[in-house]
Protein backbone atom coordinates (compact mmCIF):
# COMPACT_ATOMS: atom_id res chain seq x y z
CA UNK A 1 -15.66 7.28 18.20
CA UNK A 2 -17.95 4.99 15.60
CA UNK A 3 -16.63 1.35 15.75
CA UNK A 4 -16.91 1.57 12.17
CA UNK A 5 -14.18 4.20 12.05
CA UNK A 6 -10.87 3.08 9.70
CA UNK A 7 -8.21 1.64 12.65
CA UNK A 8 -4.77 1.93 12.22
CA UNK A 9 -1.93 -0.19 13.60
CA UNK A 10 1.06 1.73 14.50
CA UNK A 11 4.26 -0.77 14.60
CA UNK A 12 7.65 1.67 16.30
CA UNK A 13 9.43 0.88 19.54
CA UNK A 14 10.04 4.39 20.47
CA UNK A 15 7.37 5.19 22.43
CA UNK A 16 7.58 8.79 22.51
CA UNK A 17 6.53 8.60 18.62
CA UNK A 18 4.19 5.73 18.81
CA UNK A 19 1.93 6.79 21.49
CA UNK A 20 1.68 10.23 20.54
CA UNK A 21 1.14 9.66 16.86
CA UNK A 22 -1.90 7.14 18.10
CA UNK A 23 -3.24 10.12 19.78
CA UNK A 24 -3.30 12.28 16.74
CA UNK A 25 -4.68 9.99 15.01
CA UNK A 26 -7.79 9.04 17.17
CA UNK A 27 -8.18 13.09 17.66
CA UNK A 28 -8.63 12.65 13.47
CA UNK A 29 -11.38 10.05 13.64
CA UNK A 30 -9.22 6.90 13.76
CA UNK A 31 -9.35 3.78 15.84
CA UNK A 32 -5.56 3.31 16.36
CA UNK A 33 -3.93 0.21 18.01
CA UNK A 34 -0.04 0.54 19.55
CA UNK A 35 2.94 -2.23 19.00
CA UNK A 36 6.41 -2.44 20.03
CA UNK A 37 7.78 -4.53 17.85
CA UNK A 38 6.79 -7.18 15.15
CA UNK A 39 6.12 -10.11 17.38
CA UNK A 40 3.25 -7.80 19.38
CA UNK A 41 2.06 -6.75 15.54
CA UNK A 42 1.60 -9.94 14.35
CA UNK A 43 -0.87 -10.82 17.29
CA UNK A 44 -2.68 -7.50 16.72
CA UNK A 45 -2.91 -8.19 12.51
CA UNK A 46 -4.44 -12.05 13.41
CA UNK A 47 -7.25 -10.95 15.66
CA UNK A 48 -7.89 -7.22 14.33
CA UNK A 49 -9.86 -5.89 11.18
CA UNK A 50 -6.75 -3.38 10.30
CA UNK A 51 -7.47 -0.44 7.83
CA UNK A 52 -3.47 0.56 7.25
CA UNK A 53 -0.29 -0.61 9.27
CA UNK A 54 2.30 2.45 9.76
CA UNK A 55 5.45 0.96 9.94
CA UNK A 56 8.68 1.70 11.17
CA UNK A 57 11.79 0.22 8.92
CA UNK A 58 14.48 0.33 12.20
CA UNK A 59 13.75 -1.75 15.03
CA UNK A 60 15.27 -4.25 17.17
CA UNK A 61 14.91 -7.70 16.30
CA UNK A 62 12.33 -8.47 13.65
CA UNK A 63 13.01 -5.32 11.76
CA UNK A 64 9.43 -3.12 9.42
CA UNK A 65 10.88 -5.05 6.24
CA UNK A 66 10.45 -8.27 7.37
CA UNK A 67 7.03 -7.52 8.54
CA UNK A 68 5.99 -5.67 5.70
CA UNK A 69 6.97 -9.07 3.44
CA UNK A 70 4.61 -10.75 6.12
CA UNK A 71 1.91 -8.26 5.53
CA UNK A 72 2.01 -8.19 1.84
CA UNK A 73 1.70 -12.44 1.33
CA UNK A 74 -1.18 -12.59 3.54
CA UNK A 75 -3.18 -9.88 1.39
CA UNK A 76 -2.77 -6.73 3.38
CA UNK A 77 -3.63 -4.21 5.13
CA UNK A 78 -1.77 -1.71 3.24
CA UNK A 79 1.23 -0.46 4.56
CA UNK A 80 3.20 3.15 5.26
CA UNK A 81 6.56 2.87 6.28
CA UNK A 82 8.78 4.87 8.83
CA UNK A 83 12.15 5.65 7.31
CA UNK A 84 14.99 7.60 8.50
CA UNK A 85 16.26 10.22 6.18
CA UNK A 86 19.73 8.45 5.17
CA UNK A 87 17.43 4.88 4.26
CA UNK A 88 17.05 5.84 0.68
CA UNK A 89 17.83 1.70 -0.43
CA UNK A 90 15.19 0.80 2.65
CA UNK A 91 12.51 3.11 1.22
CA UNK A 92 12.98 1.54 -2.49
CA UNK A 93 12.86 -2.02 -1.12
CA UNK A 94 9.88 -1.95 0.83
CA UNK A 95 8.38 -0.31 -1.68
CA UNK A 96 9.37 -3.32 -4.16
CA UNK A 97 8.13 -5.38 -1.34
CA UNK A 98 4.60 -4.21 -1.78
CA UNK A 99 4.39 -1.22 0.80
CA UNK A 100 1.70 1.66 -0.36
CA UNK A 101 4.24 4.78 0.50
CA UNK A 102 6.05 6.30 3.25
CA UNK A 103 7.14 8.74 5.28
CA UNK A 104 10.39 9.98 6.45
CA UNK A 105 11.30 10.55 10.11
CA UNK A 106 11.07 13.01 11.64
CA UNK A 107 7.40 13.87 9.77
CA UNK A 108 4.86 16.27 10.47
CA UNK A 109 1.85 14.21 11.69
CA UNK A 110 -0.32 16.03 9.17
CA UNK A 111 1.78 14.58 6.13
CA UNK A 112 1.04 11.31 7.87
CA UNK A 113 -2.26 12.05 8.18
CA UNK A 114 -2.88 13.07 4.53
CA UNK A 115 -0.74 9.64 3.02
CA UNK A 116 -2.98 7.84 5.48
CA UNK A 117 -6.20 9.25 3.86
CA UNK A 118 -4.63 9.02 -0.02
CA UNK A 119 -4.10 5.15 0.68
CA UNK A 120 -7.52 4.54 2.19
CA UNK A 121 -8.91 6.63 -0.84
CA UNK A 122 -6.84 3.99 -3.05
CA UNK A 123 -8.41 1.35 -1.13
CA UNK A 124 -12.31 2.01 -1.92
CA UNK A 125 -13.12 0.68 -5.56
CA UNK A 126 -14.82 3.26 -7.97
CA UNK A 127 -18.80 3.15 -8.20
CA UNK A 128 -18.76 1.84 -11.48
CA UNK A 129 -16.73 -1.07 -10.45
CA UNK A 130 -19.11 -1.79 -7.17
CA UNK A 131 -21.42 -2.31 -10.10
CA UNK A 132 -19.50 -4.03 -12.77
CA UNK A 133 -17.36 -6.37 -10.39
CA UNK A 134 -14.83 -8.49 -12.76
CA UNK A 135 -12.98 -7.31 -15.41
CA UNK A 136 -11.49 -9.28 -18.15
CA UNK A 137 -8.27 -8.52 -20.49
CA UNK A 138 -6.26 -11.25 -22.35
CA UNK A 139 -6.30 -14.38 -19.92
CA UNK A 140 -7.07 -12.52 -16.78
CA UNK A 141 -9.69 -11.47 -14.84
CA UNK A 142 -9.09 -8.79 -12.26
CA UNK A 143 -11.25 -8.84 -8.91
CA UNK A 144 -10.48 -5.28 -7.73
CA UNK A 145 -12.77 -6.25 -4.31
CA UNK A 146 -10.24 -8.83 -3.53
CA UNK A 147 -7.28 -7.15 -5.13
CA UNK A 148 -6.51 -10.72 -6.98
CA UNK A 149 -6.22 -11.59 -10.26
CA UNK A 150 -7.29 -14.91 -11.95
CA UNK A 151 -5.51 -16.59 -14.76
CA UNK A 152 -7.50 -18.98 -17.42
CA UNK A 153 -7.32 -21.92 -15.11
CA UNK A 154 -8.69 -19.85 -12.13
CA UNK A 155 -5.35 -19.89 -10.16
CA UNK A 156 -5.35 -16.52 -8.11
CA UNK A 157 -2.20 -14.18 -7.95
CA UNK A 158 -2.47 -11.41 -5.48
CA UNK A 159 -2.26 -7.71 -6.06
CA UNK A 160 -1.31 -5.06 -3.05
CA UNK A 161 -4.04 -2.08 -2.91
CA UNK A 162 -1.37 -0.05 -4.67
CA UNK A 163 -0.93 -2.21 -7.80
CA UNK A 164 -4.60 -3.14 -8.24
CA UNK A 165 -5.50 0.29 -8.62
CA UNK A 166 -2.36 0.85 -11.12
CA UNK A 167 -4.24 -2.23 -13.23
CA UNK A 168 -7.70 -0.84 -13.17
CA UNK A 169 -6.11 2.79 -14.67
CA UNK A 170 -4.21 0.52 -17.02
CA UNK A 171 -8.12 -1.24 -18.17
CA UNK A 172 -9.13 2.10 -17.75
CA UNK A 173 -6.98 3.70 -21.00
CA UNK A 174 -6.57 1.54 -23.63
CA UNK A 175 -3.81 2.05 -26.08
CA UNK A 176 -2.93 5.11 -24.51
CA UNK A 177 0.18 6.20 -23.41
CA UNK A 178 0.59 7.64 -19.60
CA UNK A 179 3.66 9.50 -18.44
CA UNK A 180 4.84 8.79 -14.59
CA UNK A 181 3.52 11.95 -13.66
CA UNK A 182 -0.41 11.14 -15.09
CA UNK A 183 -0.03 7.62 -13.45
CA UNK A 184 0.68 9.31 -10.09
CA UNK A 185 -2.36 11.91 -10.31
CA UNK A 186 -4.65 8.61 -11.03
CA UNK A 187 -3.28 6.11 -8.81
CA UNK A 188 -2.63 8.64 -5.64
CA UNK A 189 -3.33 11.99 -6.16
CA UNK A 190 -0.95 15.07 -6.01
CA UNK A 191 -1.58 16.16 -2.20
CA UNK A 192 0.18 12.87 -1.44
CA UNK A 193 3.30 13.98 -2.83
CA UNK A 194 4.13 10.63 -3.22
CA UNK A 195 7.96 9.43 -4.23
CA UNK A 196 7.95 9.84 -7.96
CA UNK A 197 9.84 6.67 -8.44
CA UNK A 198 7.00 4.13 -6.46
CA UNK A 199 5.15 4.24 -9.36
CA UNK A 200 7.92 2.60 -11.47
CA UNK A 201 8.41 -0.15 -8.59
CA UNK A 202 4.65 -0.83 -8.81
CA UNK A 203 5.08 -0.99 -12.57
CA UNK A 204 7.57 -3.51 -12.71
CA UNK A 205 5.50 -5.61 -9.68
CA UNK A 206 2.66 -5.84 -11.60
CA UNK A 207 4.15 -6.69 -14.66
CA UNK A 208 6.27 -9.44 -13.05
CA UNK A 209 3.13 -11.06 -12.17
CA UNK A 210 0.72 -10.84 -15.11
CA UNK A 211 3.21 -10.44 -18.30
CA UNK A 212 5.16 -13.51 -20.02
CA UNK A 213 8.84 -14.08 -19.85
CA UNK A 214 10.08 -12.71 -23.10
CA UNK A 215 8.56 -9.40 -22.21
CA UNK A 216 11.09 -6.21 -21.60
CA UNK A 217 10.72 -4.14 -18.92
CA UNK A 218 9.68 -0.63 -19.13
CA UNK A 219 9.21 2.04 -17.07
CA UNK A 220 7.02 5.20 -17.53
CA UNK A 221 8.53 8.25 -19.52
């Protein structure tokens, strides 16, 4: 396997999913590393260049949401979450927390697999932008290699992968008017099937942190 491959954390205590699932995944091309619980994650996050965490929600102790929080302050790596059928309000607030998607147990590895791809996808900038870098609109300038934004005075507010690439659709069609449906084909791409609703969680992240208080919030038709 190339030691530049993408490598994957892979937070769940039951082993029989966690150790099998890292199999697949280095069968697909993946470095993959294996924790138990959040306390053995965190070591592996500080001293590992992660591509993508999958996380699972339930576990003893620290529990996925916590961690996810964790993840999402320091900057990353995105995130996929493990949820268990009934965990409908756990799904919508990790997703408010800043996690890119997830998956509900029990999954077919090659769903997994495809989210896991959609995300990284997410996470590489366009050419044009490789070229162009910054991008300015009313006070801000958006950094879509750091996934950060900086106001006028050059104080930084950080974006998940997920809602930087919502902004750069946003600079990408001006005055125009984008249903929930066209947001999802440009920000992640049908063969995700991702939950129709994380786009309006995103929405209302991102405009938490760049819009002014006497805004209203929206959500796309």
């Amino acid at each position: 396997m190339e030691p530049t491959s993408p490598q994957v954390l892979i937070v769940d205590d039951a082993r029989d999913i966690r150790e099998p699932l890292g199999q697949y995944l280095r069968k697909q091309g993946f470095r993959t590393q294996l924790a138990a619980h959040a306390g053995e994650a965190r070591q592996i996050v500080d001293q590992s260049n992660l591509a993508l965490v999958v996380l699972d929600i339930m576990m003893p102790g620290e529990d996925g949401l916590s961690l996810c929080r964790w993840l999402v302050a320091r900057g990353g790596p995105p995130v996929i979450l493990l949820t268990a059928m009934a965990d409908e309000t756990d799904r919508i607030v990790g997703l408010e927390l800043g996690a890119d998607d997830y998956v509900v147990k029990p999954f077919n590895p090659r769903e997994l697999l495809t989210r896991i791809r959609a995300v990284l996808r997410r996470m590489r900038p366009p050419e044009r932008l490789v070229a162009s870098a910054k991008r300015r609109f009313e006070d801000w300038i958006h950094d879509p290699t750091l996934f950060a934004l900086f106001d006028k005075n050059g104080r930084e507010v950080g974006l998940t992968s997920g809602e930087s690439r919502l902004l750069e659709v946003f600079l990408d069609h001006p005055h125009t008017v984008l249903s929930r449906d066209r947001l999802l084909d440009l920000t992640a791409g049908r063969e995700a099937k991702v939950y129709d609703r994380a786009i309006d969680n995103t929405v209302s992240r991102l405009r938490r942190k760049i819009e002014y208080p006497h805004c209203e919030p929206v959500t796309p038709p």
